[in-house]
N, C-alpha and C. Protein backbone atom coordinates (compact mmCIF):
# COMPACT_ATOMS: atom_id res chain seq x y z
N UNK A 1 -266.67 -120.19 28.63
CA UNK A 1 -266.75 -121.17 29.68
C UNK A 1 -267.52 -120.61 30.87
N UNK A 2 -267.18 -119.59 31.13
CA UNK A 2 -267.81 -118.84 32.09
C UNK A 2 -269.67 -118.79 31.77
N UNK A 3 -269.60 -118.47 30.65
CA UNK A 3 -271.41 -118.36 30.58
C UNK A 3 -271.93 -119.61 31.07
N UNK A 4 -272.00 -120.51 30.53
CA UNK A 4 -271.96 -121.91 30.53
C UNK A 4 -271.95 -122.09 32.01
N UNK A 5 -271.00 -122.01 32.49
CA UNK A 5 -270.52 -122.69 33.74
C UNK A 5 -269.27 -124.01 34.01
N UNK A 6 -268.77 -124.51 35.06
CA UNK A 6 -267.98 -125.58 34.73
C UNK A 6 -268.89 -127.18 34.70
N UNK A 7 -270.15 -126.58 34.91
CA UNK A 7 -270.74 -127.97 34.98
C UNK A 7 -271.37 -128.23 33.73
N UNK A 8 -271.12 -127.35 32.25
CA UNK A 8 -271.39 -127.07 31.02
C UNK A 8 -270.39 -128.67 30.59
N UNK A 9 -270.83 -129.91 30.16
CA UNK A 9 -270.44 -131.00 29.63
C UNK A 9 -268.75 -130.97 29.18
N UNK A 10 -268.78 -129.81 27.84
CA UNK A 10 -267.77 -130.03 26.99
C UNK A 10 -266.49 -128.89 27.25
N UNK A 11 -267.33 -127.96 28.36
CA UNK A 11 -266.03 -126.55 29.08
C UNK A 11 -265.91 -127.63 30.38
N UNK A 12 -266.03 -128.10 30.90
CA UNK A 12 -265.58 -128.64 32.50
C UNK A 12 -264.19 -129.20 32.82
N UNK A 13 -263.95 -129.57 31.46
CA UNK A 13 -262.43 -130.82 30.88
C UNK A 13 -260.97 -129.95 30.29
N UNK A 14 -261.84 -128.18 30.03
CA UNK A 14 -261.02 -127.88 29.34
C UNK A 14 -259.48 -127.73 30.19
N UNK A 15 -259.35 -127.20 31.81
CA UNK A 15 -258.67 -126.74 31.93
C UNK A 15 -257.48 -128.12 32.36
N UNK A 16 -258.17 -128.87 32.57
CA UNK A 16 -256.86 -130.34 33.34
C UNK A 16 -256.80 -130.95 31.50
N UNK A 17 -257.51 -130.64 30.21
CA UNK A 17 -257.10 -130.76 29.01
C UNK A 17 -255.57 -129.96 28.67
N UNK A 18 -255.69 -128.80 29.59
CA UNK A 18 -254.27 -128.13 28.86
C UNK A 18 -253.34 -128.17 29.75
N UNK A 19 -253.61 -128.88 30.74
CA UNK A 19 -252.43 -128.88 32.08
C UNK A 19 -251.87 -130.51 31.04
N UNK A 20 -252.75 -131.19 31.20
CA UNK A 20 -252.34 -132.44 30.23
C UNK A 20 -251.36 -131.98 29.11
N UNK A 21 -251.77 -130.89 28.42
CA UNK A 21 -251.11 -130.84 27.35
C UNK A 21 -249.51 -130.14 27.67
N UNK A 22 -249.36 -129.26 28.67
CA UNK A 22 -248.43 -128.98 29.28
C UNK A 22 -247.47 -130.02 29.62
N UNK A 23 -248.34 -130.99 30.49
CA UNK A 23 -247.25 -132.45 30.77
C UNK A 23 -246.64 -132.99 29.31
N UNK A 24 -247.64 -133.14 28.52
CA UNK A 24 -246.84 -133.86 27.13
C UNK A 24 -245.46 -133.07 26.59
N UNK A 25 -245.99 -131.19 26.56
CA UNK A 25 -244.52 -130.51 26.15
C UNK A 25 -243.29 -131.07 27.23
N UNK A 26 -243.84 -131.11 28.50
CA UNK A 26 -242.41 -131.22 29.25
C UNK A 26 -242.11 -132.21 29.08
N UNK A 27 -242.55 -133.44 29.12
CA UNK A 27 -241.88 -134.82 28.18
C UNK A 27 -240.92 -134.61 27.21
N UNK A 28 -241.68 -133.95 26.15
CA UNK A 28 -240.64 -133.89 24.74
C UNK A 28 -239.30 -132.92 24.99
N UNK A 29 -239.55 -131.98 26.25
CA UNK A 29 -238.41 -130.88 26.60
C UNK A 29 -237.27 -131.75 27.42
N UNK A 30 -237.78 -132.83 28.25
CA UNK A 30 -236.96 -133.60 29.07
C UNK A 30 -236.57 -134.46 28.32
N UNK A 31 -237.28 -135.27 27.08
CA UNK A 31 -236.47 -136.39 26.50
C UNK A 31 -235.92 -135.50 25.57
N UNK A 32 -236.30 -134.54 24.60
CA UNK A 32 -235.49 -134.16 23.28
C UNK A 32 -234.00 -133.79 23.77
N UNK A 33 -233.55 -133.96 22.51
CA UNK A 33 -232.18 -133.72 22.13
C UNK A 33 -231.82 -132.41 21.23
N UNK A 34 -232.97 -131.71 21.17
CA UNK A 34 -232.31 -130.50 20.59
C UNK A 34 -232.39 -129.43 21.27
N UNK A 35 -232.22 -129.44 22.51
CA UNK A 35 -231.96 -128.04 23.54
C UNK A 35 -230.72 -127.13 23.00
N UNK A 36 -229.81 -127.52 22.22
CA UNK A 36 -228.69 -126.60 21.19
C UNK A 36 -228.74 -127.63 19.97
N UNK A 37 -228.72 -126.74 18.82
CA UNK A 37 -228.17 -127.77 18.04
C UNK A 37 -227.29 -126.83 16.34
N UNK A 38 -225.94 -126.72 16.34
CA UNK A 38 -225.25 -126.10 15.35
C UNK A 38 -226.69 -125.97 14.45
N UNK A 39 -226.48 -124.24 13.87
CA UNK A 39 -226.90 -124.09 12.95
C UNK A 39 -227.06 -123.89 11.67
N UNK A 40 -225.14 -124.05 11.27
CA UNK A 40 -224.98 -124.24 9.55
C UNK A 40 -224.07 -125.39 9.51
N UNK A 41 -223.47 -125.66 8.46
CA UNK A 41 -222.85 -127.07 8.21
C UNK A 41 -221.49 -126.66 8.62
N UNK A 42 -220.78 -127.40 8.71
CA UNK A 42 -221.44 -128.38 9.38
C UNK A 42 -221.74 -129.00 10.94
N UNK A 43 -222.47 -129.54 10.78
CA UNK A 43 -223.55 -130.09 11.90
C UNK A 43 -222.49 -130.35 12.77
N UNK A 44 -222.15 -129.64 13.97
CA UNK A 44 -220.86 -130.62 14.31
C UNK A 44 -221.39 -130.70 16.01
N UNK A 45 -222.57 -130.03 16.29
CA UNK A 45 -223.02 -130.03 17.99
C UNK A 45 -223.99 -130.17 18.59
N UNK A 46 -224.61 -130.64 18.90
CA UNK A 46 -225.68 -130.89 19.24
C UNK A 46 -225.74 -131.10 21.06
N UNK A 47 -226.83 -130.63 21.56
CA UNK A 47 -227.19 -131.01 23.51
C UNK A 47 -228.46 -131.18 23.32
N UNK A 48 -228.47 -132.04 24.72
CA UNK A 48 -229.67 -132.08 25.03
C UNK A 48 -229.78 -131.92 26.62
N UNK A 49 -230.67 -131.65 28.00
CA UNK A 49 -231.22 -130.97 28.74
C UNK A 49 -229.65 -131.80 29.60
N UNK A 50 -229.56 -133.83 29.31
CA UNK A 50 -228.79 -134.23 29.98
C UNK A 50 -227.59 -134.53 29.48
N UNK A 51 -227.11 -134.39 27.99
CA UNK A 51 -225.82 -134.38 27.79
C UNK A 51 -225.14 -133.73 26.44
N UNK A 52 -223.79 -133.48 26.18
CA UNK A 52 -223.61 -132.27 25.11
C UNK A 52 -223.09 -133.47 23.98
N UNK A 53 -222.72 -133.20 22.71
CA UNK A 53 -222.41 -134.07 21.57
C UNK A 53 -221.70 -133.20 21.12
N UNK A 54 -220.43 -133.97 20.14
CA UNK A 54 -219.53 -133.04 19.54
C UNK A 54 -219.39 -134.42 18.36
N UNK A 55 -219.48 -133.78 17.39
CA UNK A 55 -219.05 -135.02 15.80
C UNK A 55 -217.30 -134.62 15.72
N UNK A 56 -216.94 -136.05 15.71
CA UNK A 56 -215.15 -135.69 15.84
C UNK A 56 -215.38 -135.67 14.43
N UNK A 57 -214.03 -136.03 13.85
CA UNK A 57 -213.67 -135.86 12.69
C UNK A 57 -214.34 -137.01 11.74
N UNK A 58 -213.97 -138.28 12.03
CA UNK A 58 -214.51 -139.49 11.64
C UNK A 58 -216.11 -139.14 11.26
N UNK A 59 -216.77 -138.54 11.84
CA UNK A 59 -218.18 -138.73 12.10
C UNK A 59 -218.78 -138.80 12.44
N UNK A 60 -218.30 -139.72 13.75
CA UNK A 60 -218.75 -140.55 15.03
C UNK A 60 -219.43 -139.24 16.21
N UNK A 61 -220.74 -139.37 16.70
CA UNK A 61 -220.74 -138.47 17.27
C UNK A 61 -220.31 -138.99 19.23
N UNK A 62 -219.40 -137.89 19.44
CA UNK A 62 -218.67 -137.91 20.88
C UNK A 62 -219.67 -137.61 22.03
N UNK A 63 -220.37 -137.91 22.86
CA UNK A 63 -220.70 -137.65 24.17
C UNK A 63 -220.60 -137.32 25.20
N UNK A 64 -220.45 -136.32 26.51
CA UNK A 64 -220.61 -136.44 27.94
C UNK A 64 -221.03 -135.22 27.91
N UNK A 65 -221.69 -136.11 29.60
CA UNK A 65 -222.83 -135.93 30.43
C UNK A 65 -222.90 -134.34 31.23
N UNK A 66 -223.78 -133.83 31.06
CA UNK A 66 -223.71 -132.33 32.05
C UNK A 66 -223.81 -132.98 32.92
N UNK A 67 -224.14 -133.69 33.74
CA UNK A 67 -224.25 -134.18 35.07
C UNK A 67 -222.79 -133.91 35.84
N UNK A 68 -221.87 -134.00 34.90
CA UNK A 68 -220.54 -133.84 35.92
C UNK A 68 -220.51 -132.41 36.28
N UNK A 69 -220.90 -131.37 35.54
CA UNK A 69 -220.78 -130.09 35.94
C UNK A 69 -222.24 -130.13 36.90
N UNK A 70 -221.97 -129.20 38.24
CA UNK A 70 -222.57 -128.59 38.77
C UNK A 70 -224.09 -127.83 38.72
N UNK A 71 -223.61 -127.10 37.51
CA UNK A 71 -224.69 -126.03 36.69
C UNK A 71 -225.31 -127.44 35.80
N UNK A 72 -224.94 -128.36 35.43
CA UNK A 72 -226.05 -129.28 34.86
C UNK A 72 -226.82 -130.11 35.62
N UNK A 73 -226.36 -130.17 36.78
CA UNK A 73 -227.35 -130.92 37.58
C UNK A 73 -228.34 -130.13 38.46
N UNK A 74 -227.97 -128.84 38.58
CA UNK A 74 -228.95 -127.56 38.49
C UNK A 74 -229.59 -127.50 37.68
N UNK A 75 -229.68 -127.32 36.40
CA UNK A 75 -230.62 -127.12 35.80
C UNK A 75 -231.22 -128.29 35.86
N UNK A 76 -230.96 -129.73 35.24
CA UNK A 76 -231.92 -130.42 35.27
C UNK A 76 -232.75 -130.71 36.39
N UNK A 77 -232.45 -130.52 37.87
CA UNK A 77 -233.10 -130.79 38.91
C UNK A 77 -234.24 -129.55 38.76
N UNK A 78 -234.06 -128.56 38.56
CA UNK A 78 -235.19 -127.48 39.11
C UNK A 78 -236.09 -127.36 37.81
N UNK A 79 -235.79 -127.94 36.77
CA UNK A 79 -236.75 -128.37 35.65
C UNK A 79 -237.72 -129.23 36.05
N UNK A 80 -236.49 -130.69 36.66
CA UNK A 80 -237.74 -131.82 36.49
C UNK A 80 -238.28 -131.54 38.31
N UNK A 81 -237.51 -130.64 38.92
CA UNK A 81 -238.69 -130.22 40.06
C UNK A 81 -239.94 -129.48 39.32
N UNK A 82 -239.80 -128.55 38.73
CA UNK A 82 -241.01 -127.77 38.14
C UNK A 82 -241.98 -128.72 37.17
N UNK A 83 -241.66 -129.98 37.02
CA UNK A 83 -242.23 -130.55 35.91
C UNK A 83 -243.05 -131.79 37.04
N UNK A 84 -242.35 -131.90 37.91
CA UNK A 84 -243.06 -132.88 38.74
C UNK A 84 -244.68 -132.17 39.36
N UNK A 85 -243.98 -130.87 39.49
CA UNK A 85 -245.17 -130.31 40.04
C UNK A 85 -246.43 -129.69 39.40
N UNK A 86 -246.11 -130.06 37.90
CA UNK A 86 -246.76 -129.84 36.79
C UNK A 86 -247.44 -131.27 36.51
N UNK A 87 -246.95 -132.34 37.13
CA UNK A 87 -247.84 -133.48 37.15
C UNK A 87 -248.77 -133.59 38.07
N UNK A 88 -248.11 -132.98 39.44
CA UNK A 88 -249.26 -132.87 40.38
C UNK A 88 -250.33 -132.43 40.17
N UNK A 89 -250.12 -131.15 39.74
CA UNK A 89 -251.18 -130.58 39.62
C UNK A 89 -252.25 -131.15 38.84
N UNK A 90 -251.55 -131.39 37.36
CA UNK A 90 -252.68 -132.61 36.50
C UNK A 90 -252.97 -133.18 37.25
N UNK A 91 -252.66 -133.82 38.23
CA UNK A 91 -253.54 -135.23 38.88
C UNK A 91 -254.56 -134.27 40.05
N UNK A 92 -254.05 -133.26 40.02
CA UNK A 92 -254.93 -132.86 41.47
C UNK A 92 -256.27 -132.10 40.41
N UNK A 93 -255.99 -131.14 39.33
CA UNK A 93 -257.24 -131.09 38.65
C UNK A 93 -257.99 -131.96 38.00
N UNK A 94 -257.54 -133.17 37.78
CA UNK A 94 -258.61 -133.95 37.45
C UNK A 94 -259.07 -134.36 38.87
N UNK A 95 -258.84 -134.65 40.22
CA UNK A 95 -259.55 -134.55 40.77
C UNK A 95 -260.14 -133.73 40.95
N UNK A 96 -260.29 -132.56 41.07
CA UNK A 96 -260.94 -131.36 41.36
C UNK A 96 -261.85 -131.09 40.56
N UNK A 97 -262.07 -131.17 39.09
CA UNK A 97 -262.95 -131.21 38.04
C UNK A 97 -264.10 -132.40 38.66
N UNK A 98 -263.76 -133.71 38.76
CA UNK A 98 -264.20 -135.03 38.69
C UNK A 98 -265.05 -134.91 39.44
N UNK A 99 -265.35 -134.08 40.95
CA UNK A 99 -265.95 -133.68 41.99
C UNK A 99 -267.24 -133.16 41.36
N UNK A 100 -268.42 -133.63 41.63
CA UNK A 100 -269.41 -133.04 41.20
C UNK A 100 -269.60 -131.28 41.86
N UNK A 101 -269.69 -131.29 43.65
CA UNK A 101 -269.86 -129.83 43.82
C UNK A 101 -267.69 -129.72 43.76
N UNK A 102 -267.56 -128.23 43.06
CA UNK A 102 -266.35 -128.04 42.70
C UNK A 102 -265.86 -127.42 44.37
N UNK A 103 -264.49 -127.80 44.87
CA UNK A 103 -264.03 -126.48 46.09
C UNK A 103 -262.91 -125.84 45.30
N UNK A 104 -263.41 -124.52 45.06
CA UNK A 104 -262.98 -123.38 44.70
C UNK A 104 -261.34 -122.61 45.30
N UNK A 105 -261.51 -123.06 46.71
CA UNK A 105 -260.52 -122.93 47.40
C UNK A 105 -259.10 -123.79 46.56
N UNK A 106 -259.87 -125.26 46.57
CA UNK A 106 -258.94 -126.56 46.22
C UNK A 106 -258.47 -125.79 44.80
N UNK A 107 -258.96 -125.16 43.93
CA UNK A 107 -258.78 -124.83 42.85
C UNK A 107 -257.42 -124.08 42.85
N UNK A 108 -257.95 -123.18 43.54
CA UNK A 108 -257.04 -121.37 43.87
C UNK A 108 -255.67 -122.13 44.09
N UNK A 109 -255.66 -123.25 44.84
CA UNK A 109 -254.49 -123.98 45.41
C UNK A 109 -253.81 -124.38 44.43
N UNK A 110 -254.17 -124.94 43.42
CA UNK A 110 -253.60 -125.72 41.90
C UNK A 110 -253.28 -124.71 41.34
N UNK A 111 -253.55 -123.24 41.66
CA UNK A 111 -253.27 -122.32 40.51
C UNK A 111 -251.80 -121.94 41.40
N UNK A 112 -251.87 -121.42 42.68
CA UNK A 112 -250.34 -121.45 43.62
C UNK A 112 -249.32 -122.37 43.00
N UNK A 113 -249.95 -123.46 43.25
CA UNK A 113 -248.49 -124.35 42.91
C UNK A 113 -247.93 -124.49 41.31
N UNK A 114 -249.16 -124.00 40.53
CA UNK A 114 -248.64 -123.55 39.18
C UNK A 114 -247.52 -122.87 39.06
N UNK A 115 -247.58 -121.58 39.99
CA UNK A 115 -246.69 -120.36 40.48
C UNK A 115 -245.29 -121.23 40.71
N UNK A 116 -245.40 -121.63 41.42
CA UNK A 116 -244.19 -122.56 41.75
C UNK A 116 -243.32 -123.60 41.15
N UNK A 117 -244.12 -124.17 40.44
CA UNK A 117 -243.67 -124.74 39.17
C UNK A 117 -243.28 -124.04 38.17
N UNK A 118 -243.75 -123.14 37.85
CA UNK A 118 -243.08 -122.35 36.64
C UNK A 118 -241.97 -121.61 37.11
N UNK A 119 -241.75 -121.16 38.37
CA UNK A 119 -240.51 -120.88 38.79
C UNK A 119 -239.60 -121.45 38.51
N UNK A 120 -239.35 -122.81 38.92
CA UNK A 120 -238.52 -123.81 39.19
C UNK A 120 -238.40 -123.96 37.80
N UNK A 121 -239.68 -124.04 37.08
CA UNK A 121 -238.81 -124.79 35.03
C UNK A 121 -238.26 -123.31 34.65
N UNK A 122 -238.32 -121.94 35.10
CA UNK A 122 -237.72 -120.94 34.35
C UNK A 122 -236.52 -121.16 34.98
N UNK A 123 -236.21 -121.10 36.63
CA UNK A 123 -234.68 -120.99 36.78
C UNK A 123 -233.83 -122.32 35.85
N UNK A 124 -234.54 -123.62 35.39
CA UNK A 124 -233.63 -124.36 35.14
C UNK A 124 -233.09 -124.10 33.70
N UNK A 125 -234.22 -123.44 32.97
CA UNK A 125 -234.22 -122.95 31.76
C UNK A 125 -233.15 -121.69 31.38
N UNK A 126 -232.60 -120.82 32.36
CA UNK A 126 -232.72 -120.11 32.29
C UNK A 126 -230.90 -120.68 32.72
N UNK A 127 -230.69 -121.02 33.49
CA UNK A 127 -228.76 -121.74 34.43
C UNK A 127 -228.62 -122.59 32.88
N UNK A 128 -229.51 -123.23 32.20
CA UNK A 128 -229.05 -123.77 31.19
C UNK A 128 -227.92 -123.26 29.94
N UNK A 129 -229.15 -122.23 29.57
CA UNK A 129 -228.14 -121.54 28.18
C UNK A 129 -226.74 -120.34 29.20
N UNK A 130 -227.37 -119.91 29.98
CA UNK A 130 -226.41 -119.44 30.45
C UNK A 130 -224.71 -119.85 30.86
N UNK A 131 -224.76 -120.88 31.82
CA UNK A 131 -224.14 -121.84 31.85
C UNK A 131 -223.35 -122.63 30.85
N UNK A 132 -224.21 -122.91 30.15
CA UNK A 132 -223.76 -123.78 28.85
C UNK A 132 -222.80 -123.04 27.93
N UNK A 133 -223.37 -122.04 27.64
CA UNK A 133 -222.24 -120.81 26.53
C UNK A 133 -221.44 -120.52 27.07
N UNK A 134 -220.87 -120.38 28.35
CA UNK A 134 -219.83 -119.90 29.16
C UNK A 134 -218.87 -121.10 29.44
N UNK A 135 -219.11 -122.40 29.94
CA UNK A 135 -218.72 -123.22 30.43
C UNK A 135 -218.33 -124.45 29.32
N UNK A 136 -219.01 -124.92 28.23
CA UNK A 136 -218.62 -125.73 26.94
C UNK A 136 -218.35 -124.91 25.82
N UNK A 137 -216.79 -124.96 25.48
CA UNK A 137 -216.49 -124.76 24.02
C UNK A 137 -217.42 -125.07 22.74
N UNK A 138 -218.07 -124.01 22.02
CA UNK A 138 -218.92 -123.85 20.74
C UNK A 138 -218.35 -123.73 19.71
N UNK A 139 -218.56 -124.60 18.62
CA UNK A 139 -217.79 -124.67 17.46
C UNK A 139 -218.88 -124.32 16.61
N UNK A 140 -218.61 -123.17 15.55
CA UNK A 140 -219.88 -122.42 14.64
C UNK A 140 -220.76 -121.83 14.90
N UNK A 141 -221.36 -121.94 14.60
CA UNK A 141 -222.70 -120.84 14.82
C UNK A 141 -224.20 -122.02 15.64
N UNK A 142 -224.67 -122.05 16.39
CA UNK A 142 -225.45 -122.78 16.87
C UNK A 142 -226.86 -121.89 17.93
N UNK A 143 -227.64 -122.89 17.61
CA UNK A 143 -228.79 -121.87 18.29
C UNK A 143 -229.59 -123.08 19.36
N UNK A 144 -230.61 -122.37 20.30
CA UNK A 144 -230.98 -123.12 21.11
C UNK A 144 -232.50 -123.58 20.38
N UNK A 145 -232.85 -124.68 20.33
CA UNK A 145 -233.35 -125.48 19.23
C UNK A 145 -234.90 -126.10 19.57
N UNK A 146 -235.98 -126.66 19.30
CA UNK A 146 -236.70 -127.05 19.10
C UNK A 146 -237.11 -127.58 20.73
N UNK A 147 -236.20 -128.71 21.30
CA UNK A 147 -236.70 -129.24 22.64
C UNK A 147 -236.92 -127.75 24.16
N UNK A 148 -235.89 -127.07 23.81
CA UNK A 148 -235.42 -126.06 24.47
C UNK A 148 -237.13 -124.91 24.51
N UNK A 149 -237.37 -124.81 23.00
CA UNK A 149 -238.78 -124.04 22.88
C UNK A 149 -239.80 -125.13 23.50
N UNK A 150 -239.80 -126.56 23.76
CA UNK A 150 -241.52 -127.22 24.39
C UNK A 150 -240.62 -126.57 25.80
N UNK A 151 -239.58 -126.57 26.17
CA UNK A 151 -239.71 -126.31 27.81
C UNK A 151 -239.88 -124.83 28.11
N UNK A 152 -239.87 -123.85 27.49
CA UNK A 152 -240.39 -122.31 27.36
C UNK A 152 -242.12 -122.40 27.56
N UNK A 153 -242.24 -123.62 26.55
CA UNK A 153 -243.91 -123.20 26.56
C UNK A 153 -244.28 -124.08 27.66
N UNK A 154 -244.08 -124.94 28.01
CA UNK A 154 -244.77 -125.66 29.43
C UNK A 154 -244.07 -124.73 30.06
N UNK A 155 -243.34 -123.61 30.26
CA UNK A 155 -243.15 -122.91 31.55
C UNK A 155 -243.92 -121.68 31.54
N UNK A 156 -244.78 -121.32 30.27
CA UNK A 156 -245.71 -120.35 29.56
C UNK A 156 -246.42 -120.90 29.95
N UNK A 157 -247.39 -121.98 29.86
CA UNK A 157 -248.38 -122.57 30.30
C UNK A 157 -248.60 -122.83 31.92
N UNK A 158 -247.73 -122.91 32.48
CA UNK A 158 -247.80 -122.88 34.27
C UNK A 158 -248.35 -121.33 34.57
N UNK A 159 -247.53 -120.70 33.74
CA UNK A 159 -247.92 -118.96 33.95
C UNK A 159 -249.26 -118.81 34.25
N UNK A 160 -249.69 -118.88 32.41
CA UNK A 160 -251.04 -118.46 32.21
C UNK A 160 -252.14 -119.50 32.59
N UNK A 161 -251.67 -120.73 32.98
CA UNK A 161 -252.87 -121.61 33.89
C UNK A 161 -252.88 -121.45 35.25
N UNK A 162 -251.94 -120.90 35.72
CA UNK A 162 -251.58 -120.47 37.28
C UNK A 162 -252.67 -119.50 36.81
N UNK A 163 -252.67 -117.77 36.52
CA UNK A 163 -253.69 -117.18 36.31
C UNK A 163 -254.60 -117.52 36.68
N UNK A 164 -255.40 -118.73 35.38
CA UNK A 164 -256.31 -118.84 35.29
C UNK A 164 -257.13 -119.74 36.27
N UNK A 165 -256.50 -120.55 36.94
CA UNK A 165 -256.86 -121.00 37.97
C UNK A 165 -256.66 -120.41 39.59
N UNK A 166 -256.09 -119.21 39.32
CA UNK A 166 -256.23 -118.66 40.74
C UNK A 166 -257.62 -117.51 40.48
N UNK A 167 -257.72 -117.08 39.37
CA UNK A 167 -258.81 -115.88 39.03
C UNK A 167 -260.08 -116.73 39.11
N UNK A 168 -260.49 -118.22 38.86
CA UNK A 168 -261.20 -119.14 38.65
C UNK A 168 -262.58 -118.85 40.00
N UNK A 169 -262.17 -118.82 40.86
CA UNK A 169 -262.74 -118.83 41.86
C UNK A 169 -263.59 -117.67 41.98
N UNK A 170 -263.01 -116.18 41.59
CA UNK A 170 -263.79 -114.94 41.31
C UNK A 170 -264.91 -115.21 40.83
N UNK A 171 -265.53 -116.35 39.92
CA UNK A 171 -266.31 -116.26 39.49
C UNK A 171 -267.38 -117.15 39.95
N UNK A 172 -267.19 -117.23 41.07
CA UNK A 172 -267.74 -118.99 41.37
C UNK A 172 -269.18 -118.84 41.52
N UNK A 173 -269.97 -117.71 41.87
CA UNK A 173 -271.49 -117.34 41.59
C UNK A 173 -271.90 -117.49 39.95
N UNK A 174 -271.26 -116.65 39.34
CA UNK A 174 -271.78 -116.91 38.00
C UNK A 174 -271.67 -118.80 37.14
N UNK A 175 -270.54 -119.04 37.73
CA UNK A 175 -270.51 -120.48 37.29
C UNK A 175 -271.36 -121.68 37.64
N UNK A 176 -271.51 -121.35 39.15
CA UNK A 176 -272.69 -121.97 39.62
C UNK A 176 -274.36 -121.89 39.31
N UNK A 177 -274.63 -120.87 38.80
CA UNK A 177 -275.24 -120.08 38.25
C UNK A 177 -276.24 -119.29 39.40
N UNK A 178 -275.47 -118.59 40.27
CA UNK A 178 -276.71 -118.26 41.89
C UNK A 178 -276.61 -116.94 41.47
N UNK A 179 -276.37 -115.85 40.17
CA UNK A 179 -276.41 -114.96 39.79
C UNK A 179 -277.95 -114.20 39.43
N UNK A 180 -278.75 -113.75 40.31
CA UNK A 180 -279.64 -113.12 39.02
C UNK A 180 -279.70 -112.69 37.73
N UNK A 181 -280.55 -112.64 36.78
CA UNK A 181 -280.07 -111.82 35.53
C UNK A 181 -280.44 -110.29 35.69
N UNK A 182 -279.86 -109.63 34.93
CA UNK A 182 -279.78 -108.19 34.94
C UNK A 182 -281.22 -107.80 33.99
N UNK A 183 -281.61 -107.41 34.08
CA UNK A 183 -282.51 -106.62 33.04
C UNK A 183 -282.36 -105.56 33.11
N UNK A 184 -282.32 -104.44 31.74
CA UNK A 184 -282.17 -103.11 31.85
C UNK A 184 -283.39 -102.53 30.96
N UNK A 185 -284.41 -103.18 30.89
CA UNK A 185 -285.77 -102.46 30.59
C UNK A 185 -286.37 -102.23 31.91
N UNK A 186 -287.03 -101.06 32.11
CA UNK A 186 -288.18 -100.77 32.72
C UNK A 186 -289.38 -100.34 32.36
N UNK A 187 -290.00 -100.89 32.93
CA UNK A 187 -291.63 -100.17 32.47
C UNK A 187 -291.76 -98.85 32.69
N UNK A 188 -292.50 -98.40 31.97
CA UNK A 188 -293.08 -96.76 32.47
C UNK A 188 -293.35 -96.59 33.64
């Protein structure tokens, strides 16, 4: 991308492409239902980010809400704080891309609040399982499950797009292209 530049057609899209794709994991981390889910038979438990499940005897699976505990309305708040700000940012790099001359500064800024966002989705990630194993009775063997891993990786992705959009700017001669080229022949 760098050779190229950001004004290279098919590299210019890439980086508000994976902030996008970041927003879609935190969707599936905020709606899924498998943030725990028993892992041999039988199936008797299942959570999700906003409420725990227990299969009584009948079958029927039983419900309530983390919201009444404390530590669940912690976690979910500093998630969907970190996730809000993971939308911002999408909306602020596609403006920032969309801009024919790019501000570099404006950039460095989207990569900060990356920082900040991924804070906020690790602490919620993080009061979750903690919380949860200590505070709700576990019946069998159960592991933290499929929805639980998209909110790891949209909080992986704030990381390494924070990076990459704060380092972004280092390069802003070569991207523009106001670089001379190097030559390392000389004449006799």
């Amino acid at each position: 991308m760098v050779k190229y530049g950001l004004d290279y057609t098919r590299c210019r899209w890439i980086l508000p492409l994976l902030l996008g794709i970041g927003v879609i994991f935190g969707i599936i981390a905020l709606a899924g239902r498998g943030w725990l889910e028993s892992q041999t038979l039988p199936y008797v438990q299942r959570a999700s980010l906003w409420e725990s499940c227990r299969r009584a005897a009948g079958g029927e699976w039983m419900c309530e809400s983390l919201m009444s505990y404390a530590w669940g309305r912690a976690a979910a708040a500093t998630y969907l704080v970190g996730f809000i700000l993971l939308v911002i940012c999408f909306a602020l790099a596609i403006i920032a891309f969309a801009i024919d001359t790019l501000r570099f500064n404006f950039i460095r800024g989207i990569g900060g609040l990356l920082f900040v966002a991924a804070v906020f989705s690790i602490m919620g990630l993080v009061i979750y399982p903690v919380k949860f194993s200590t505070e709700i009775e576990m019946t069998g063997i159960n592991m933290f499950s499929w929805a639980y891993g998209f909110g790891w990786t949209t909080a992986i992705m704030e990381i390494c797009l924070g990076f990459f959009f704060c380092c972004l700017p280092n390069y802003e001669d070569q991207i523009l292209g106001n670089v001379k080229p190097t030559y390392f022949y000389s004449s006799p």
